[in-house]
Each structure stands twice: as C-alpha cells, then as structure tokens.
Protein backbone atom coordinates (compact mmCIF):
# COMPACT_ATOMS: atom_id res chain seq x y z
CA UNK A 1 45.76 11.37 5.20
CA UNK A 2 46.12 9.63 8.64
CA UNK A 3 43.58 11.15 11.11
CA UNK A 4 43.32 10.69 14.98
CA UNK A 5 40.40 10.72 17.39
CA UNK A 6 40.43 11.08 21.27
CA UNK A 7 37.17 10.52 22.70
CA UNK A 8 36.59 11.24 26.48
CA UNK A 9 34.18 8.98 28.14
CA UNK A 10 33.00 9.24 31.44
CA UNK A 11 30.05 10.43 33.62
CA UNK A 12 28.94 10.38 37.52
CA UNK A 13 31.15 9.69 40.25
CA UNK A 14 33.52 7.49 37.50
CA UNK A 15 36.52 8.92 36.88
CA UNK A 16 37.22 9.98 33.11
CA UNK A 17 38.57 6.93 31.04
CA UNK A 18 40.46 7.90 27.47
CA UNK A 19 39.06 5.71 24.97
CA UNK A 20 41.67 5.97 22.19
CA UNK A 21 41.53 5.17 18.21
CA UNK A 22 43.73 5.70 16.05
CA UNK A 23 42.23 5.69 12.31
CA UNK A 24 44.81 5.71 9.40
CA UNK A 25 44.04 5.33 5.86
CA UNK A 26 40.15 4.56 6.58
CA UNK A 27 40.75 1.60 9.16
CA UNK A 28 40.29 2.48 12.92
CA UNK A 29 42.26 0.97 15.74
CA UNK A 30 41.46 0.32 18.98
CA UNK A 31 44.18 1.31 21.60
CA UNK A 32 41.80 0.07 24.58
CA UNK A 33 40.96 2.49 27.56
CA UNK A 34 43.28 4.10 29.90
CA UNK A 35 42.62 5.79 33.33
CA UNK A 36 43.20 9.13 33.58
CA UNK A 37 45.92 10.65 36.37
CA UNK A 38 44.68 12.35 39.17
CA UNK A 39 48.08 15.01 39.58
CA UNK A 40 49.24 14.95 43.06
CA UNK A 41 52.49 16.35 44.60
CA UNK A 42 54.80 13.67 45.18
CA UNK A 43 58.14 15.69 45.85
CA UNK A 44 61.25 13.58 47.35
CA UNK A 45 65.05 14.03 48.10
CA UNK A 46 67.35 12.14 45.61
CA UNK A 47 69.11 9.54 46.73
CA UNK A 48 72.07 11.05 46.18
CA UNK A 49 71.06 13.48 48.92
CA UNK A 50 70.08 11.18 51.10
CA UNK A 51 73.51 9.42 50.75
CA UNK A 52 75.59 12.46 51.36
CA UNK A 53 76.68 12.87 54.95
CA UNK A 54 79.41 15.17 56.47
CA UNK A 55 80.38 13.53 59.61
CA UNK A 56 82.28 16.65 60.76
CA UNK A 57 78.89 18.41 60.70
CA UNK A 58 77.22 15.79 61.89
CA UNK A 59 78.73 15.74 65.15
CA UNK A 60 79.49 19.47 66.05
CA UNK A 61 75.74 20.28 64.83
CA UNK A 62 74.66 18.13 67.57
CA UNK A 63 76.78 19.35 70.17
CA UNK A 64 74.53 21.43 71.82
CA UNK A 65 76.23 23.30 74.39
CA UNK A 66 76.88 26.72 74.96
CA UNK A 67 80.15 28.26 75.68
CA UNK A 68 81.44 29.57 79.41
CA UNK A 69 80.35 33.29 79.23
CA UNK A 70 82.89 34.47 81.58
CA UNK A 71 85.66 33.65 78.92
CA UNK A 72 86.11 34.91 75.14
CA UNK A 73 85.39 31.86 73.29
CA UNK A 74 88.91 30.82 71.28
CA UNK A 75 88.17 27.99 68.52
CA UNK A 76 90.85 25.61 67.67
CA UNK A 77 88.40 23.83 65.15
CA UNK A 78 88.29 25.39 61.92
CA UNK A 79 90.96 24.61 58.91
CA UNK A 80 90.76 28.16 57.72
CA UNK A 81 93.63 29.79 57.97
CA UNK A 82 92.17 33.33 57.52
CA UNK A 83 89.83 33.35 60.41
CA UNK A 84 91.96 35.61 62.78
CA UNK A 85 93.56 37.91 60.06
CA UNK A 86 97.21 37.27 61.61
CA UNK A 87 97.78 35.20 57.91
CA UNK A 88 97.55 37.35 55.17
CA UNK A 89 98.54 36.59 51.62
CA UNK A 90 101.18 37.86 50.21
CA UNK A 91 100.43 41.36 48.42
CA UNK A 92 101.80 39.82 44.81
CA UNK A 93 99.01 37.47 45.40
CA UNK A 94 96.27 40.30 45.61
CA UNK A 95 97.81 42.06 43.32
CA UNK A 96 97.73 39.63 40.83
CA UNK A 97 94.11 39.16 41.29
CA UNK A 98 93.05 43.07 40.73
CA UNK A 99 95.21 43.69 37.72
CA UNK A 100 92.70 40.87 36.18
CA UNK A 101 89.70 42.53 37.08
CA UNK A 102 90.73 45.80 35.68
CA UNK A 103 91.67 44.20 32.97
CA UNK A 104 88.52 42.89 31.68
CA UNK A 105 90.17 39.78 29.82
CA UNK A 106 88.47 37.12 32.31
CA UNK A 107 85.02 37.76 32.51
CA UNK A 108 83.57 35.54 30.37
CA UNK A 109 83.53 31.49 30.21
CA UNK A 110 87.12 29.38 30.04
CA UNK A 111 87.05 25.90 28.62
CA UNK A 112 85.78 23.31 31.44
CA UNK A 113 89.39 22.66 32.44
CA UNK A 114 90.51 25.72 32.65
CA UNK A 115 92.65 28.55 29.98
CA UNK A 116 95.50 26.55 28.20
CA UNK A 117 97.73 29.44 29.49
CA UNK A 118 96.48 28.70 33.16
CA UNK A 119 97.13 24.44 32.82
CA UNK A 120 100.60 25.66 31.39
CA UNK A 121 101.46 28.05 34.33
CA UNK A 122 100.67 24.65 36.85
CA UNK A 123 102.27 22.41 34.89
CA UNK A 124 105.57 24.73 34.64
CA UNK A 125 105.11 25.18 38.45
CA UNK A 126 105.42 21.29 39.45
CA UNK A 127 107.60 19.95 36.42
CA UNK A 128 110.13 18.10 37.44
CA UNK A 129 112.59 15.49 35.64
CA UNK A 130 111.11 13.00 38.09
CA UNK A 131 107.66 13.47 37.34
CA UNK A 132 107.19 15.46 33.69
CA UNK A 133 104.10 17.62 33.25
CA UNK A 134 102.64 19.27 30.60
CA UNK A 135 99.25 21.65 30.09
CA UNK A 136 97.06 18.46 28.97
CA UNK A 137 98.40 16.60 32.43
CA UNK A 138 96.66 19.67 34.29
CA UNK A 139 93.06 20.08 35.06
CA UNK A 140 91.76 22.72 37.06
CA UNK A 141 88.72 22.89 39.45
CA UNK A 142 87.04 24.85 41.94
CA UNK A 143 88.78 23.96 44.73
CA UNK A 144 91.10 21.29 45.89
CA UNK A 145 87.21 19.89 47.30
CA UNK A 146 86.50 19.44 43.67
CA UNK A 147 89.47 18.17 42.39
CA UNK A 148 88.78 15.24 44.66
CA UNK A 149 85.33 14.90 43.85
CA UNK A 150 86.43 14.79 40.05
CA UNK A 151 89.10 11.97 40.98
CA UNK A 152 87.21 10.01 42.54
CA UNK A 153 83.71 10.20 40.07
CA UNK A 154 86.16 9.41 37.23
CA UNK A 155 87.98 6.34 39.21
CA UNK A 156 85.59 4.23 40.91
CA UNK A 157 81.87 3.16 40.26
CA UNK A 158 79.28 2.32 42.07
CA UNK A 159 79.96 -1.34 44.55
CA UNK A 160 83.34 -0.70 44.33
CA UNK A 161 85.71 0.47 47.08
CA UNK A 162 88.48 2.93 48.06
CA UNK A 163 91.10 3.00 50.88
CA UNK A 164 90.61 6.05 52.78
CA UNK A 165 92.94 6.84 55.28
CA UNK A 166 91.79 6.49 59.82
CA UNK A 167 92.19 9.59 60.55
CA UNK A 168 91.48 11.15 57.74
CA UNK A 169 89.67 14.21 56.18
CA UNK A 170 86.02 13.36 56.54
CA UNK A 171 85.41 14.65 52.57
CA UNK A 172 86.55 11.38 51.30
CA UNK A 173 84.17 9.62 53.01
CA UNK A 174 81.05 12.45 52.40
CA UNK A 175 81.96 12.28 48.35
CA UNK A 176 82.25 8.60 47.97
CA UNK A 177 79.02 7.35 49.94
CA UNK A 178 76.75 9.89 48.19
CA UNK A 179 78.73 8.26 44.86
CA UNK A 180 77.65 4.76 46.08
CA UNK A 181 80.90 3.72 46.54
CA UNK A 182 82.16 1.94 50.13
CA UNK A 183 84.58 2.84 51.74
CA UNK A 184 87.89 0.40 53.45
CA UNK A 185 89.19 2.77 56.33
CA UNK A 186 93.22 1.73 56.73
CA UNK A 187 94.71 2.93 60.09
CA UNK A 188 97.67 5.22 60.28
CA UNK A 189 100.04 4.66 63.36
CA UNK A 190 100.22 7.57 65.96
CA UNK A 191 103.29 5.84 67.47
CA UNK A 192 104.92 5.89 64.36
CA UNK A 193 104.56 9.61 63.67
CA UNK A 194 101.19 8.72 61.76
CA UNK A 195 102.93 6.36 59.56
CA UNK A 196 100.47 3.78 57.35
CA UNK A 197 99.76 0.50 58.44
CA UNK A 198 100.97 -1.23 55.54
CA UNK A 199 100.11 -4.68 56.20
CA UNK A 200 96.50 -3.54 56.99
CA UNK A 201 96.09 -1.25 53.81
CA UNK A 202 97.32 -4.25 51.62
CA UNK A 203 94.77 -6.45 53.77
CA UNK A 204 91.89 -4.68 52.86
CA UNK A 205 92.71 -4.59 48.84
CA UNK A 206 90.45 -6.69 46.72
CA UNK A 207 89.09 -7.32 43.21
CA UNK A 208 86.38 -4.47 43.92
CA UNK A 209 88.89 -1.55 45.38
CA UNK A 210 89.11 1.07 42.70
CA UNK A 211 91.94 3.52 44.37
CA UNK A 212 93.74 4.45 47.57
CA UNK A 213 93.80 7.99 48.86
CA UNK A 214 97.13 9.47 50.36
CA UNK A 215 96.96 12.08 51.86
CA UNK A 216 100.48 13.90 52.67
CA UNK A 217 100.89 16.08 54.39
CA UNK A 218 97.70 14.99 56.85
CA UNK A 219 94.96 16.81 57.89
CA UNK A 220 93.80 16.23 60.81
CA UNK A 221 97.41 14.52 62.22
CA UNK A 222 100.27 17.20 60.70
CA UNK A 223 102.35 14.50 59.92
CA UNK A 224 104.58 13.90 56.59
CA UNK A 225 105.54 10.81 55.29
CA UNK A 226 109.35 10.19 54.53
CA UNK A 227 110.68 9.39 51.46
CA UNK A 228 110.81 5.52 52.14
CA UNK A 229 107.43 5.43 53.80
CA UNK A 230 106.31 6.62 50.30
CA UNK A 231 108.26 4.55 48.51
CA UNK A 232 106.62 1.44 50.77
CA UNK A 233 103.32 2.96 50.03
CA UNK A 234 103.94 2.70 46.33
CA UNK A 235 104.88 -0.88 46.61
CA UNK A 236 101.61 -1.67 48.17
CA UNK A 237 100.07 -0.17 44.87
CA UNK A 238 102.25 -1.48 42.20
CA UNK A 239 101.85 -5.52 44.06
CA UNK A 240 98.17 -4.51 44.09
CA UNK A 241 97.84 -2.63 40.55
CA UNK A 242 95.62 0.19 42.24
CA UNK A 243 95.90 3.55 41.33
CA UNK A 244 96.44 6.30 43.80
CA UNK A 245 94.82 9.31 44.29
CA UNK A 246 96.95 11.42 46.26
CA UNK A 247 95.45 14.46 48.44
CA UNK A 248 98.72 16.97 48.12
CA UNK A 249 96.98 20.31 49.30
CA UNK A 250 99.23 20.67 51.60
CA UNK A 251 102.32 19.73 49.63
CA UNK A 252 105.27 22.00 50.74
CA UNK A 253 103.81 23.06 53.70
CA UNK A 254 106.13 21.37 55.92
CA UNK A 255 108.52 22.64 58.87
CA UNK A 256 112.42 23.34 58.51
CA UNK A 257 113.52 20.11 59.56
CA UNK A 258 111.73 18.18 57.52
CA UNK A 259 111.38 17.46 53.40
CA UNK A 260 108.54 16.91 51.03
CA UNK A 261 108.08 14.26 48.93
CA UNK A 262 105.66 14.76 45.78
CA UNK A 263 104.30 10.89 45.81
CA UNK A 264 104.54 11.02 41.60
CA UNK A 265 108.31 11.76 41.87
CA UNK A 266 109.02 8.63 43.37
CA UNK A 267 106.70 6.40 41.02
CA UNK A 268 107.69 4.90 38.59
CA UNK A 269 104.69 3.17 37.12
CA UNK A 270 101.65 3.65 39.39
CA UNK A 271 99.62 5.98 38.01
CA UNK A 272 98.61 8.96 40.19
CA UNK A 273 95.84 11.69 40.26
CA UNK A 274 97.32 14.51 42.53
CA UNK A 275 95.05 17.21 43.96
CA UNK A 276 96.26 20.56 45.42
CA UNK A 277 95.40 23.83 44.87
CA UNK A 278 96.10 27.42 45.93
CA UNK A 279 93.73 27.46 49.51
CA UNK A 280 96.58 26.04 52.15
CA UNK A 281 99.68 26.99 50.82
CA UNK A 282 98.69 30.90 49.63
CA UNK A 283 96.25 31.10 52.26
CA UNK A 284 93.25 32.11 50.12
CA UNK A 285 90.38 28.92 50.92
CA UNK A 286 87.54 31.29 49.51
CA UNK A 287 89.29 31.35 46.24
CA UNK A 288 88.79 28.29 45.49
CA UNK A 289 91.24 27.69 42.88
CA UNK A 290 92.42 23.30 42.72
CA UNK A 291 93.57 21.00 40.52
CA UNK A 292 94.55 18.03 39.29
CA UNK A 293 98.21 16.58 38.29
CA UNK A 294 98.11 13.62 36.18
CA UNK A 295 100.81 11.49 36.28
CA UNK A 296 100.58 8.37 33.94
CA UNK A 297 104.14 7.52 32.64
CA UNK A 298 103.53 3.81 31.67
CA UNK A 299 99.70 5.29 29.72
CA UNK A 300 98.01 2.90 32.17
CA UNK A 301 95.27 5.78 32.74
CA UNK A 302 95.61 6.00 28.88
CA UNK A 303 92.89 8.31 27.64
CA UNK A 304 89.89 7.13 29.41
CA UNK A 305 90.57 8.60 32.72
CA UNK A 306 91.82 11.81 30.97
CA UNK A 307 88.61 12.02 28.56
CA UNK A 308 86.81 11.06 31.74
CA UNK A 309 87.95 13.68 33.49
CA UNK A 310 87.13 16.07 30.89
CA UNK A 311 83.34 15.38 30.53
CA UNK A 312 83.08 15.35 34.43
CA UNK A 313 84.71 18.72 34.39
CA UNK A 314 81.68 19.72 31.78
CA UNK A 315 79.28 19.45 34.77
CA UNK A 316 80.84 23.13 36.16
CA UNK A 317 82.63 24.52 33.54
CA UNK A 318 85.77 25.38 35.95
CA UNK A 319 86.66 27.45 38.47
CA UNK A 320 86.75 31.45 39.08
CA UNK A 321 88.00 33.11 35.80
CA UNK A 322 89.62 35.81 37.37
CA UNK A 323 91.65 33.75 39.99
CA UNK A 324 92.54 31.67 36.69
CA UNK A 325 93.86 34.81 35.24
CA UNK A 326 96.08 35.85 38.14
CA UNK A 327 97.61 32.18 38.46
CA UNK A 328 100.81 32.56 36.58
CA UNK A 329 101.76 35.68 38.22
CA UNK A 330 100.92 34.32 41.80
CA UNK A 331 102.93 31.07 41.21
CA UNK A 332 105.87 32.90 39.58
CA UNK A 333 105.94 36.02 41.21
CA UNK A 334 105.20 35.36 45.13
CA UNK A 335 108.15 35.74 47.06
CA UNK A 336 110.15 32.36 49.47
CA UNK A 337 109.68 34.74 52.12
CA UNK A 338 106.24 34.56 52.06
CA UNK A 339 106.24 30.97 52.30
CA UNK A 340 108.69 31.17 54.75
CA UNK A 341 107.23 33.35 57.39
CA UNK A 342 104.04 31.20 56.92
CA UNK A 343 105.87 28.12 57.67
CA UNK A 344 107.58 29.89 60.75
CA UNK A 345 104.45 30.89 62.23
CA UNK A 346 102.73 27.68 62.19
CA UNK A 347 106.24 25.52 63.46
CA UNK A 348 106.37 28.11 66.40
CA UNK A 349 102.60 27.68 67.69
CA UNK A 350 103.57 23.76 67.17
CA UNK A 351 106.18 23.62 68.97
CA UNK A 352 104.41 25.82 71.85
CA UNK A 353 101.40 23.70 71.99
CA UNK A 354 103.07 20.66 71.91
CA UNK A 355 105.38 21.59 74.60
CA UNK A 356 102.61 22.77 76.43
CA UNK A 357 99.93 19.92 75.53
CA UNK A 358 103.00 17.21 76.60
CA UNK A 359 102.85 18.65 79.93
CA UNK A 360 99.23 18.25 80.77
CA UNK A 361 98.14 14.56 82.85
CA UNK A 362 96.59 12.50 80.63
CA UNK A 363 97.60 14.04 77.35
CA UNK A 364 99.49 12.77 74.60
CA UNK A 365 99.78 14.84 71.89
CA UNK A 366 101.52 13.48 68.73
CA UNK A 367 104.22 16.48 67.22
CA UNK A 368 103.36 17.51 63.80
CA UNK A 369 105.61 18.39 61.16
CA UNK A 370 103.85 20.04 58.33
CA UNK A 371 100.20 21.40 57.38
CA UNK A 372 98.60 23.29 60.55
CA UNK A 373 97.16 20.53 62.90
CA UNK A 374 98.02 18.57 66.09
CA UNK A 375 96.44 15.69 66.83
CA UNK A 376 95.55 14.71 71.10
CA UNK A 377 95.49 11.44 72.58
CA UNK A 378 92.98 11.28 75.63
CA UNK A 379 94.02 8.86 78.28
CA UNK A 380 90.49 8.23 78.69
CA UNK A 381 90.72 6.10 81.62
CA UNK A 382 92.06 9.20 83.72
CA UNK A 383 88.62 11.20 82.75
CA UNK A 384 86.64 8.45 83.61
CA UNK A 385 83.32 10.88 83.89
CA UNK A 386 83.56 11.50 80.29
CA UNK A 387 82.00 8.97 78.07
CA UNK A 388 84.39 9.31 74.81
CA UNK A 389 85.95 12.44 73.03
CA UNK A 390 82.84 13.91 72.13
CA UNK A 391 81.59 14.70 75.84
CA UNK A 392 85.48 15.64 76.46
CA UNK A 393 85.69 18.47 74.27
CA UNK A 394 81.66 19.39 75.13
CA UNK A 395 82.81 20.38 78.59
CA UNK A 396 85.88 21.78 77.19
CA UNK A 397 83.54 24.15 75.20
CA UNK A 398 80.99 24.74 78.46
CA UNK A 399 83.95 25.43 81.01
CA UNK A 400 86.82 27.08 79.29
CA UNK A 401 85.62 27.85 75.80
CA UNK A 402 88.08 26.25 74.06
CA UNK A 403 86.55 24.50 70.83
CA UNK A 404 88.82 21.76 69.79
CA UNK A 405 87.19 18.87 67.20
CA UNK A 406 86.88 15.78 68.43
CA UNK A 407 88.40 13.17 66.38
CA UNK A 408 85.68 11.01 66.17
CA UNK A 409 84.73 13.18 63.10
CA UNK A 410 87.95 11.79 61.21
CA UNK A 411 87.02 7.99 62.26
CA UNK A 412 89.59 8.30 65.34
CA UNK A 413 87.73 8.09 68.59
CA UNK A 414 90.01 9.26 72.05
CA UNK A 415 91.92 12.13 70.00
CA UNK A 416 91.19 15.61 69.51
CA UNK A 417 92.40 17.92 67.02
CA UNK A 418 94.42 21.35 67.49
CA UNK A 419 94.42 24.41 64.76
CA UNK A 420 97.64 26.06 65.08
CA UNK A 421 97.48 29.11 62.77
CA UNK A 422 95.87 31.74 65.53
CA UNK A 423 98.18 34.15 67.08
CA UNK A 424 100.41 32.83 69.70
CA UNK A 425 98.83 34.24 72.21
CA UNK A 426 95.40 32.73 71.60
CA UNK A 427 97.48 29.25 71.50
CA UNK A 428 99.12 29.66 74.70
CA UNK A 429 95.71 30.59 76.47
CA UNK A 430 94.03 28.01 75.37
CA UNK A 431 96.90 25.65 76.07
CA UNK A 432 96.46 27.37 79.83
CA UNK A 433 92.43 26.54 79.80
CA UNK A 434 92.94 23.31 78.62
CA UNK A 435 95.58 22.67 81.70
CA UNK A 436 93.01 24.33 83.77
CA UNK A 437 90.44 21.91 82.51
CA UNK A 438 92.41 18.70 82.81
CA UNK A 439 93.61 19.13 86.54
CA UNK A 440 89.90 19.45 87.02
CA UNK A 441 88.85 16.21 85.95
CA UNK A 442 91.70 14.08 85.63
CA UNK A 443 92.20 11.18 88.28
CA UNK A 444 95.15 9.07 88.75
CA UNK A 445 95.05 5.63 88.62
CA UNK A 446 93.04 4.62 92.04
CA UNK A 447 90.57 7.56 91.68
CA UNK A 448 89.64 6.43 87.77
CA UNK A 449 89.01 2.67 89.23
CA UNK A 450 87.08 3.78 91.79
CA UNK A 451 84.76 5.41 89.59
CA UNK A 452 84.73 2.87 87.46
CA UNK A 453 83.36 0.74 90.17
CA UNK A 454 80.39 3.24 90.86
C-alpha cells in the first residue's frame, strides 16, 4: 500500500518549511521544500465592479445642492411613471395579479425563460404576418433592464463594439463597459425630430462592432421614428450585416397623430433582438416583468444566440412568478381605454410644456411624440454665467426647485430633459419657475459678450 509522510521542519525565528515525501511501494520521493503561507486578508472589488458606472448617478450624486426652501420641490427627473399616483394601472391589471396569489399555482420556480403558457401569451400578443412569433421566439426577464443586459451578454464579447445611440439611455453604456465591451456613440439629429445620423452610424461600423441599439420610441428625446427612417436604419444593417438590438419598451406609446413601427415588421432579413416589457406601457416599473422578441427569419441567429440566450437566462432563473401568472389576462383583458387615457394624459402635458418651454428666451425645446420625455436645448451663450447644463439645472434646483436632468447624463451636453407624466398642474408650475428662472439670467446678445469679455 502507498503511504505518505508530511514532516514539518522548522525552529527559531524561521518560518515553518513543509518538507514533503511521498513513499509508494517502499521507494520515497522527494517533493523538495515549500514555504508555508502566512494568511492575510487581501479582499478587492472585481473588475467587473470597477467597470460598471451609471453616468446618470454619477452626475446627480454629485450635485450637491439643496433645494429653495420657500418652494415645494417638483422633480421633472425621474422615468417612473408612478411617482405622483395620478397614473394608475388599470384595475384588470391588479386584478390579474391577486387572483394569482390566491391561487397558489405560482409560487414555486418557472423554467429560466419563463412558463411555456407565459412565452405563448407574448408571442400571441405581438404576432403579426409581418413578423411571426411563436413561444420559443419569447424569452422573458426581470425587467426590460434585463432583457437588455441578456441581449447584449449573448451578442457581443469582450474588444468588440456596439452603436449606442447620443442621446441615449445611459444603461447601454453602464451594461456594456462593465461587459468589456466599447462603446461607438452615433448622434441623433434634434433638427430632424431626433432622426439618426445615418451616414455617421454607418461611419463608425467596423470588423469589431457586434450590434446597434435602436431605441424607438426614445428615452430621453420622445421622439418616434417613421416608417422610412426605419426602413433607412435597416439598410444601414443589412449593407453592414450587423444585427440589431432594438430597445421597444416604449413601443405603442405614441401620441394620436402619430404611428408605431415595430422595427422586425419591416425587416426582412436582419435579425433582431427586441426588448419591451410591461413597466412603460401598463405603468407597473416595480414589476419588473421584460422580455425578449426574437426575430430571425433568414436563421442567421440560428441556434447559438437562442441556446445562448438560454444559459444566460440560467444565471436568474426569470422573473416574478406571480406577475408571470397574471400576464395573459393583463395582455388580453386590459381595456384600449386604458391605453388611451394614458396616452391622452401624457400628449396634453406635452403639448403644455412645449408650448410653454417654446416661449421662454433661450429655450428650444424639441416636441415629442411618444414615450413621456421632452428634451431642452440651452442657448448657452445667453446664460453665459453658467458653465454647461450641469450648473444650469443646479441653480434651477437651488432657486426654483425644479429638478430637471441634465443631458449630459445621456452623452448630450446643452439639453435638459422634461418628465411629463405629473399632474398638469405640477407641469405648468414648473413651466412658470423655469420662466421665472430664465428671465433671471438670460442676456441678449450684447450683455452675453460682455460677459464673455470679463
């Protein structure tokens, strides 16, 4: 029988050295001496961590100023549209929800990408002739948030690239750095209703960009593309042979005069990952129910991306069971009036504040035409004492209390960003304060030179 012999040598201040022989079948071998290991504490951050960097928070965390106390504070900042209570969800929705939990049927794991009956409900929900789905085309996540994450982890690698859109929703940019993957920012054109620069997206495509991220309709600019900007879009992609991964939480939430185009019912053979999920357009964020649509009619994803998908799901194991549960009933069973009223709401308090906005001196705010922003140009050059959007909207915050986020945290420096799903009320008096604010500071053309000399 083999036998084994550890022998501790050491004596003094000399730390303990192993001398190690192994003996087997009567011959002994010498495996030298090795140094023991003093344990120490040697804790770090991964580098994943370290990578990971929201500049949304980044900038209003270091905002440090304190509202005027002589006026309620009214924020215009936050992309939730249940923060006031004036947006309910419907009562099917809740409904839907607490039959479940009496139920008792959903408390226990679903497969990682969600109940087969739940993938079949979304997949019912969006088929269309132009872009066929079926339960296996449907993954769902926790969270639109996720569904994005999940897109992107199963698209692109490490050193490779992805066209993100300037402005754009600062996520993209948080998931894919921590990822190791860089990011090509491609400007959209305020001028143009926040069209894409098409030449400069196709400019920035090269052997290393993995995907390009649509997002329609736009958080932080409200704007939707039309059916022919799409179609242009999808051009780009099918010269380029990159995939698209379109951000569609928003889908449908657009105003009367104005249509929706799902991107996938225009392709024809670039392959699409669409992400949406219940948060915008049912006005339930903390739910966080998302998926993702996959839309591969010429099998270019094939099943790599979809078995890719699959194992990334594996890392969560899906989202809310009970939400799951009540999904069928909420997509078939809430009522166009719902929608409707929503979508009244928020086209009213755009229309106010834009009217209102387009009246102030140095101004410019862009009209929306879907989701529940407004983006604001600041001739900057008639507030000459304010450095750059960031100090704008500080003083905004320490002499009116209006918190509106400065669009440097979506890569668009000179702009500001408007919430319009509080009450018409709070819109128009913060529309007032932010008159208030600019006949305070703004100088006409003489006045802003001769500060500029100073």
């Amino acid at each position: 029988m083999d036998s084994y012999l550890i022998q501790v040598n050491g004596r003094g201040d000399h730390a303990p050295v192993l001398d190690v022989h192994l003996k087997t079948n009567g011959s002994s071998i010498s495996l030298g001496k090795v140094k023991g290991r003093k344990p120490r504490w040697a804790v770090r951050a991964s580098e994943m961590s370290k990578k990971t960097f929201n500049p949304v928070r980044a900038i209003v965390d270091s905002m440090k100023v304190e509202p005027n106390p002589k006026k309620a504070m009214i924020s215009l900042s936050l992309g939730d549209p249940t923060v006031f209570g004036n947006l309910p969800t419907n009562d099917e929705v809740t409904l839907a929800v607490k039959e479940v939990l009496d139920s008792g049927r959903y408390n226990g794991y679903a497969p990682s990408v969600g109940y087969q009956s739940c993938r079949e409900a979304v997949a019912a929900y969006y088929n269309c002739p132009e872009a066929p789905l079926k339960a296996q085309d449907v993954i769902l996540t926790s969270g639109c948030s996720q569904a994005i994450e999940l897109a992107l982890a199963v698209l692109a690698n490490p050193g490779q690239n992805i066209l993100v859109p300037r402005p754009g929703f600062s996520l993209y940019k948080t998931l894919a750095l921590s990822m190791g993957i860089e990011v090509k920012l491609y400007n959209l054109l305020p001028e143009k209703g926040w069209e894409i620069d098409l030449e400069h997206l196709e400019s920035l495509v090269d052997e290393k960009t993995a995907c390009l991220i649509v997002n329609n309709p736009s958080n932080p600019c409200g704007s939707v593309f039309s059916k022919s900007h799409l179609q242009k879009i999808l051009a780009v992609a099918s010269r380029q042979c990159v995939p698209i991964l379109a951000d569609e939480i928003y889908g449908d939430m657009v105003f009367a005069d104005c249509k929706y185009e799902p991107i996938a019912t225009l392709s024809t053979n670039v392959p699409i990952l669409s992400c949406g999920g219940l948060a915008k357009r049912w006005l339930v964020p903390g739910w966080r129910m998302g998926w993702i649509l996959i839309h591969d009619r010429r099998d270019i994803f094939g099943n790599e991306i979809r078995d890719g998908l699959l194992r990334l799901s594996q890392r969560i194991l899906g989202p809310c069971t009970i939400v799951q549960g009540a999904l069928e009933r909420i997509l078939q069973r809430t009522p166009p009036e719902f929608y409707h009223n929503t979508l009244s709401m928020l086209k009213s308090n755009a229309d106010l504040c834009y009217a209102a906005l387009s009246a102030i001196p140095g101004l410019q705010p862009v009209r929306p035409a879907g989701a529940m922003y407004l983006m604001v140009e600041i001739e900057m050059e008639h507030f000459p004492e304010f450095e750059n959007d960031v100090e704008f909207t500080e003083r905004l915050i320490s002499e009116q209390s209006v918190f509106c986020l400065p669009a440097t945290c979506f890569e668009y420096p000179n702009f500001f960003r408007v919430v319009i799903t509080v009450p018409e009320e709070m819109i128009l008096e913060a529309c007032s304060r932010i008159q208030e604010f600019c006949e305070m500071h703004y100088q006409g053309a003489e006045g802003a030179q001769e500060e500029c000399d100073k």
